[in-house]
PDB file of N, CA and C in Angstrom:
ATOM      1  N   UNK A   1       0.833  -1.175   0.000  1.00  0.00           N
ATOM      2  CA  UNK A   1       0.000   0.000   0.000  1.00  0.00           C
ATOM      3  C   UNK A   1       0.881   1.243   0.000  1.00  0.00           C
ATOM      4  N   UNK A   2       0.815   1.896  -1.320  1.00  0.00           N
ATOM      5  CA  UNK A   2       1.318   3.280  -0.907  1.00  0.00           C
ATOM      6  C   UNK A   2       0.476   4.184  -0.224  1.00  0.00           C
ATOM      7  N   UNK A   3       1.381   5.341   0.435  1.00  0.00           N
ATOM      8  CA  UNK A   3       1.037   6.836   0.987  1.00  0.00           C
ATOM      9  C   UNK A   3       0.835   7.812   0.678  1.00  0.00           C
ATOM     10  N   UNK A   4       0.764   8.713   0.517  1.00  0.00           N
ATOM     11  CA  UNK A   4       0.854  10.227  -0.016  1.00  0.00           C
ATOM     12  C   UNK A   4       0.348  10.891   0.991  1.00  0.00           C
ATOM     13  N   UNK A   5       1.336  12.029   1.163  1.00  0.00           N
ATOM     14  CA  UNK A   5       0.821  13.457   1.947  1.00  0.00           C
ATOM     15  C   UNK A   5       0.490  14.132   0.947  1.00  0.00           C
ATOM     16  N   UNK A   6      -0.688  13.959   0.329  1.00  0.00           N
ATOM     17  CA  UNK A   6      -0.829  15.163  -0.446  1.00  0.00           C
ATOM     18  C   UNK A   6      -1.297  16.737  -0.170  1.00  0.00           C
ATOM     19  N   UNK A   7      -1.689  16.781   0.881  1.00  0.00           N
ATOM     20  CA  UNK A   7      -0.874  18.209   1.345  1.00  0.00           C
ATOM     21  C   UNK A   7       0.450  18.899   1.723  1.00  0.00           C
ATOM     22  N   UNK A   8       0.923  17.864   1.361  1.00  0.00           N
ATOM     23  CA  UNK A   8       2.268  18.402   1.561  1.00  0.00           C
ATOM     24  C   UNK A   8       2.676  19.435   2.903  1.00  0.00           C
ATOM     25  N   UNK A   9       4.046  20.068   2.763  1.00  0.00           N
ATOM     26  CA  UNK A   9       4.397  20.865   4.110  1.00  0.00           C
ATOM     27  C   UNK A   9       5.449  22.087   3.487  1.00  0.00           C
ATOM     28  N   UNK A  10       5.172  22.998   3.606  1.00  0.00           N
ATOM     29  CA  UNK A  10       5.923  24.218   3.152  1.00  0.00           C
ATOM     30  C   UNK A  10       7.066  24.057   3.935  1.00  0.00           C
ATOM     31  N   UNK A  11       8.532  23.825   3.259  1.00  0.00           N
ATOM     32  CA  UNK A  11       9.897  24.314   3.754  1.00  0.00           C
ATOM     33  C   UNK A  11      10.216  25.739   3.407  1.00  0.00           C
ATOM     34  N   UNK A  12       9.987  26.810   4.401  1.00  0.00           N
ATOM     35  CA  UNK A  12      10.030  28.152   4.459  1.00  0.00           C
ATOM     36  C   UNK A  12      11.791  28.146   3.841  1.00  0.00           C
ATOM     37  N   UNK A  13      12.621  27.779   4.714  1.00  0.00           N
ATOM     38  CA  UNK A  13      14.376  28.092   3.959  1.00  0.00           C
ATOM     39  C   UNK A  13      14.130  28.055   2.687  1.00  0.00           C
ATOM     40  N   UNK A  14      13.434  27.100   1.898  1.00  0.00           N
ATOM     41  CA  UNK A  14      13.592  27.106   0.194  1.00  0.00           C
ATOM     42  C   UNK A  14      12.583  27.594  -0.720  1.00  0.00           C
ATOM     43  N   UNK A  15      11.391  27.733  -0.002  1.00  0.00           N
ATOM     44  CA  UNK A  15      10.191  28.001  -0.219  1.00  0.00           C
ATOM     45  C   UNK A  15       9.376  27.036  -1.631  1.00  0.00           C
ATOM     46  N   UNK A  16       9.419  25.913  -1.086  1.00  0.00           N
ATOM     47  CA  UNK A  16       8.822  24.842  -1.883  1.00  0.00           C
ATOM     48  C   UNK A  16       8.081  24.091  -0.709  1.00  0.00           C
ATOM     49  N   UNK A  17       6.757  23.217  -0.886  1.00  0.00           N
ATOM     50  CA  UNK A  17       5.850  23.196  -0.801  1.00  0.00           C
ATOM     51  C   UNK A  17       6.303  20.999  -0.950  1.00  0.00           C
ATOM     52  N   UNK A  18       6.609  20.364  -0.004  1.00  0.00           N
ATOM     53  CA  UNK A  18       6.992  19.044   0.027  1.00  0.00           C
ATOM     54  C   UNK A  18       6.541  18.049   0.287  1.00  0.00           C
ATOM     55  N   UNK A  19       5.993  17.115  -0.399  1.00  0.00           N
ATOM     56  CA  UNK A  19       5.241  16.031  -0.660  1.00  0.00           C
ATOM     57  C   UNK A  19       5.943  14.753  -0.494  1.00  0.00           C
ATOM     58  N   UNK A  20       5.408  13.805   0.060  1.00  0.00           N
ATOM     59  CA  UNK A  20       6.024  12.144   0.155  1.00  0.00           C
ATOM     60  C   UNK A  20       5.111  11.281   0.055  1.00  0.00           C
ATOM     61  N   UNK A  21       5.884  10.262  -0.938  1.00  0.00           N
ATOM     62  CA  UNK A  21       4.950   9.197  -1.329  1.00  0.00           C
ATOM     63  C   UNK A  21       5.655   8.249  -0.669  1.00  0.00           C
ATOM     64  N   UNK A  22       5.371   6.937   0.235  1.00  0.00           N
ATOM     65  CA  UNK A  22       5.872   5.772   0.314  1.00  0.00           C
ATOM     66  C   UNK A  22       5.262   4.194   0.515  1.00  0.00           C
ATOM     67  N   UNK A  23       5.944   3.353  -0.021  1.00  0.00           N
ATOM     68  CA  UNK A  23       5.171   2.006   0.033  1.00  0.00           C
ATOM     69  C   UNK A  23       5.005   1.129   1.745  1.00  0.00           C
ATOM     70  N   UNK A  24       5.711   1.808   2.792  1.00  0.00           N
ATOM     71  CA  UNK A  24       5.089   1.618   3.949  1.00  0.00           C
ATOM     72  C   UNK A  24       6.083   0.076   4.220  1.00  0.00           C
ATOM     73  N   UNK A  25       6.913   0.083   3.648  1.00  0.00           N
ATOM     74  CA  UNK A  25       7.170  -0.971   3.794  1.00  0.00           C
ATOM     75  C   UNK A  25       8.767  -0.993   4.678  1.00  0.00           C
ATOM     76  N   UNK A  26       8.708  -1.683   5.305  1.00  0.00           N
ATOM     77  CA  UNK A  26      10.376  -1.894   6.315  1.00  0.00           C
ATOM     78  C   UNK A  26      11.451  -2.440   5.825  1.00  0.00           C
ATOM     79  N   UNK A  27      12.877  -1.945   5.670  1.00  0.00           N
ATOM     80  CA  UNK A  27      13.302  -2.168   5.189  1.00  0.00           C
ATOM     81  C   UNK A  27      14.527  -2.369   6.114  1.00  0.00           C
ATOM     82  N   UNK A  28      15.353  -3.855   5.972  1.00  0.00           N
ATOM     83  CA  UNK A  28      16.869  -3.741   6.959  1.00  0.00           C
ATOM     84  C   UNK A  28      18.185  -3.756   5.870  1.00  0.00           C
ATOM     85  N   UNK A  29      19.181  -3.458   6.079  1.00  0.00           N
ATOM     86  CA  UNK A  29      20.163  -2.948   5.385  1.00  0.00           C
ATOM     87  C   UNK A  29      21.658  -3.862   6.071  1.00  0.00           C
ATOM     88  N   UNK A  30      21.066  -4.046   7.377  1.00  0.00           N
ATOM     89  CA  UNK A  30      22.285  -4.426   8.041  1.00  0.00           C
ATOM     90  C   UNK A  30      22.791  -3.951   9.083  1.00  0.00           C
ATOM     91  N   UNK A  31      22.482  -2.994   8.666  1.00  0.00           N
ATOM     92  CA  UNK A  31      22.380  -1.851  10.327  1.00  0.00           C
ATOM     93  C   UNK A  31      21.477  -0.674  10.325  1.00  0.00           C
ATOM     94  N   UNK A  32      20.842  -0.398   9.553  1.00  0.00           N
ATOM     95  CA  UNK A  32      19.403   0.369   9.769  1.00  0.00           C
ATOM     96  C   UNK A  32      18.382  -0.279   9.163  1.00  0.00           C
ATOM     97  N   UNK A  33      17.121   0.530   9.915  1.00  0.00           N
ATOM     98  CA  UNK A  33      15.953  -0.104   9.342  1.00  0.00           C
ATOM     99  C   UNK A  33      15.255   1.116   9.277  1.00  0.00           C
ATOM    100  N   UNK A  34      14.679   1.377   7.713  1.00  0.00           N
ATOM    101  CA  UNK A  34      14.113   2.374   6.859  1.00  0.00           C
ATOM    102  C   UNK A  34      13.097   1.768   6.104  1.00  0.00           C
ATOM    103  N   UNK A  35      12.408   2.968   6.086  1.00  0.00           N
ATOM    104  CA  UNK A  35      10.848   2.782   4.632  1.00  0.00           C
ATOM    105  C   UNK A  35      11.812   3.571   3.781  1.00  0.00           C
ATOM    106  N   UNK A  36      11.734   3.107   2.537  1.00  0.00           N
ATOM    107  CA  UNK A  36      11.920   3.967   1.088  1.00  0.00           C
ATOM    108  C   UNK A  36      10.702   4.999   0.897  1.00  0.00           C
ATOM    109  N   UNK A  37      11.031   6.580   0.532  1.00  0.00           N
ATOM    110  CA  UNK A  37       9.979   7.263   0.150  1.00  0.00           C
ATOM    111  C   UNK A  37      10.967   8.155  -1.179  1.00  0.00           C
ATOM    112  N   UNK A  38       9.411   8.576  -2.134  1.00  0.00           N
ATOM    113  CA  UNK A  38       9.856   9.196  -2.902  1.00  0.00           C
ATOM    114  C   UNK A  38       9.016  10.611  -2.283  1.00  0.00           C
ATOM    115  N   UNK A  39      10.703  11.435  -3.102  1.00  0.00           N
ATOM    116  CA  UNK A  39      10.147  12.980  -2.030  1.00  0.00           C
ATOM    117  C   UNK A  39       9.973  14.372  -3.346  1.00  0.00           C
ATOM    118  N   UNK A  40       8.966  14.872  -3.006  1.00  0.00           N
ATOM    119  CA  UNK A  40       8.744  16.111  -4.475  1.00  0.00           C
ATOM    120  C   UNK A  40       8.669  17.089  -3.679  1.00  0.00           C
ATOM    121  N   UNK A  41       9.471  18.229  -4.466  1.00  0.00           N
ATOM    122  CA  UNK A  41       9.411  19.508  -4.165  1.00  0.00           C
ATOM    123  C   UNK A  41       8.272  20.047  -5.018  1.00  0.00           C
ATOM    124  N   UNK A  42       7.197  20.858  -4.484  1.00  0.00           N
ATOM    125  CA  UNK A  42       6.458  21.871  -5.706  1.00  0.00           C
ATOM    126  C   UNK A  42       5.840  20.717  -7.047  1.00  0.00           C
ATOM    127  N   UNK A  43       5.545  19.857  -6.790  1.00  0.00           N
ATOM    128  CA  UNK A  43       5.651  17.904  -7.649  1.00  0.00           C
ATOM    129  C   UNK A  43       6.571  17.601  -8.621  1.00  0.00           C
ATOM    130  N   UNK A  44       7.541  18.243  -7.821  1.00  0.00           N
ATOM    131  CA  UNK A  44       8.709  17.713  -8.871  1.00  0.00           C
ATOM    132  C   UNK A  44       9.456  16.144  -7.822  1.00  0.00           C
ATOM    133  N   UNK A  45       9.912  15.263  -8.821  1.00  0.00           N
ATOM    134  CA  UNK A  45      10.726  14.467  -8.200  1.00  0.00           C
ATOM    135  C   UNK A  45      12.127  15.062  -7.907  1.00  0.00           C
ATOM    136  N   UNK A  46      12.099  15.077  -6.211  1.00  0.00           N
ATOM    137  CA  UNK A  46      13.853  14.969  -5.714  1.00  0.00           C
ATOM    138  C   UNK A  46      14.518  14.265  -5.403  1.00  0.00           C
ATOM    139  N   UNK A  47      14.070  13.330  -5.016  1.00  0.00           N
ATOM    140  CA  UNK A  47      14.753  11.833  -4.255  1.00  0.00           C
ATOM    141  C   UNK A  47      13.712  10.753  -4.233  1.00  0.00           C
ATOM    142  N   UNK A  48      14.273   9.615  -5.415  1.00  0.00           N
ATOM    143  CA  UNK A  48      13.820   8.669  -5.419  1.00  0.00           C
ATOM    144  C   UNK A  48      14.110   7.720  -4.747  1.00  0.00           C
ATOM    145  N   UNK A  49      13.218   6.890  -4.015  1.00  0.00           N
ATOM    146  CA  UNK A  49      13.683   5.917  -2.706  1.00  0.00           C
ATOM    147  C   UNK A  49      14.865   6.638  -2.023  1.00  0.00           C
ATOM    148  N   UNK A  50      14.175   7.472  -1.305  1.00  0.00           N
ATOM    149  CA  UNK A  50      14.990   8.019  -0.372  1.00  0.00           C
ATOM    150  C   UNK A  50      14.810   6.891   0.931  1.00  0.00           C
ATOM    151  N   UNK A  51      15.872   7.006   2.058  1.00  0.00           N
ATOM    152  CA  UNK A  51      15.795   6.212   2.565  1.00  0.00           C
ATOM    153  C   UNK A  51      15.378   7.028   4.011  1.00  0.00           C
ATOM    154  N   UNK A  52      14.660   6.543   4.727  1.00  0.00           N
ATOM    155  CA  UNK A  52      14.136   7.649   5.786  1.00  0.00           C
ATOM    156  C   UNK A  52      14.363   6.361   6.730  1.00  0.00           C
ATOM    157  N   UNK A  53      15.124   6.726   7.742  1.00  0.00           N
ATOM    158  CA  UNK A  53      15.248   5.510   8.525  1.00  0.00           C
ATOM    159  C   UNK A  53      14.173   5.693   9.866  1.00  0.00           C
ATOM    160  N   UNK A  54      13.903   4.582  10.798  1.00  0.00           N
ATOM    161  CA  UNK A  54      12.922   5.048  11.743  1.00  0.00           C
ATOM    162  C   UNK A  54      13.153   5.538  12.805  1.00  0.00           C
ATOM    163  N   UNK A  55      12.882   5.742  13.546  1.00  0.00           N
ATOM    164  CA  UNK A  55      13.273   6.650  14.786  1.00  0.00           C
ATOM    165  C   UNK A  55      13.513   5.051  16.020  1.00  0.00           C
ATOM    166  N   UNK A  56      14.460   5.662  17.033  1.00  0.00           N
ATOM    167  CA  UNK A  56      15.016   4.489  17.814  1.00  0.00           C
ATOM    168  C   UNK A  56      13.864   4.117  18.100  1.00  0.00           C
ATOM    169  N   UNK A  57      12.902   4.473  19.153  1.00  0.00           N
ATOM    170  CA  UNK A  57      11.463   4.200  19.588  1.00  0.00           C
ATOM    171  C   UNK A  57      10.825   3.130  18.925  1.00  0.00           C
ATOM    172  N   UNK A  58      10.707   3.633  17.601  1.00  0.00           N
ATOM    173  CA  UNK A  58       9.684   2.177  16.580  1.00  0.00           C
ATOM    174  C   UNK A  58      10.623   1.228  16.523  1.00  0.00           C
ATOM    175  N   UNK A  59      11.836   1.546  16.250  1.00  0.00           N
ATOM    176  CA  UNK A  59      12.898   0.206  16.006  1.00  0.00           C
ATOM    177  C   UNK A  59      12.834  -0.831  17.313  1.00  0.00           C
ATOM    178  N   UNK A  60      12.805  -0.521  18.279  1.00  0.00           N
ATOM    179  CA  UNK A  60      12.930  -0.868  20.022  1.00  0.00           C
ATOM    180  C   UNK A  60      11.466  -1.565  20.213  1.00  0.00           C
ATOM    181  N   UNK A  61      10.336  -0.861  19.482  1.00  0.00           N
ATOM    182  CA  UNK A  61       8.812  -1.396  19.649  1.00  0.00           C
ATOM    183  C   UNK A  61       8.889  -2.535  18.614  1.00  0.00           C
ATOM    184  N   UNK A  62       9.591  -2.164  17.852  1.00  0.00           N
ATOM    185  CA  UNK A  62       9.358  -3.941  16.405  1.00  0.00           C
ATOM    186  C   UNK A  62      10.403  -4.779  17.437  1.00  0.00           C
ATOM    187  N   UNK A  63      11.523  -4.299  17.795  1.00  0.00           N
ATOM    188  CA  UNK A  63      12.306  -5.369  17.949  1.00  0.00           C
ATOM    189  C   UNK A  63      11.435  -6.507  19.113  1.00  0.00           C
ATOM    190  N   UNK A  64      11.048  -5.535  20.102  1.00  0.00           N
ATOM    191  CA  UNK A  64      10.110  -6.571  21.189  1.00  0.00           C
ATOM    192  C   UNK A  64       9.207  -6.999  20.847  1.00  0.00           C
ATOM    193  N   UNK A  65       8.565  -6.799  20.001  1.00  0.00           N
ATOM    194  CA  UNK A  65       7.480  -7.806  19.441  1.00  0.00           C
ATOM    195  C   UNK A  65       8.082  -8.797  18.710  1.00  0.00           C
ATOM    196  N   UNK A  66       8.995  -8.722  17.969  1.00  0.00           N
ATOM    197  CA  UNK A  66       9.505 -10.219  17.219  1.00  0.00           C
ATOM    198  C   UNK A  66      10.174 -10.884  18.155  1.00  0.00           C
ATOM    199  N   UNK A  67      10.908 -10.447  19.314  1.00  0.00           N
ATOM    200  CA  UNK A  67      11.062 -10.997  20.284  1.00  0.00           C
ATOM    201  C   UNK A  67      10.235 -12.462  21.277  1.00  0.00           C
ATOM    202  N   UNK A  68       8.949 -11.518  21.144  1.00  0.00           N
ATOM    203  CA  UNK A  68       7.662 -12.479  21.914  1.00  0.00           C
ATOM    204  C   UNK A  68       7.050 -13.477  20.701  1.00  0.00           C
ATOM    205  N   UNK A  69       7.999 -13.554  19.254  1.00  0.00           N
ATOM    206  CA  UNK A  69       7.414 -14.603  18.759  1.00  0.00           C
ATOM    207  C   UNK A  69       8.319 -15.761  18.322  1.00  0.00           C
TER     208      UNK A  69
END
């Protein structure tokens, strides 16, 4: 399932108007764990599969649940 903010969020420093699409999906690397998103300025493409990694918190909440299985 993809995402979209399609309201997007104004970055005042550049003054473009920033949108993210992503497939929601988890991703491990080896030593991080990231969703891929694609990111548009103003709907332009800037970064395809960007890699947005998760914050310690969610990483620490997945890890204990695969834990208890």
């Amino acid at each position: 399932m993809t995402t979209t903010t399609p309201e997007g969020h104004l970055i005042p420093g550049i003054g473009v108007i920033e949108t993210v699409e992503s497939d929601n999906v988890l991703r491990w690397d080896g030593n991080n764990l990231y969703v891929e998103q694609d990111v548009f300025h103003n709907g332009q493409l800037v970064h395809r599969r960007y890699r947005k990694r998760v914050t310690k918190s969610v990483a620490q909440a997945i890890a204990a649940m695969l834990a208890q299985h």
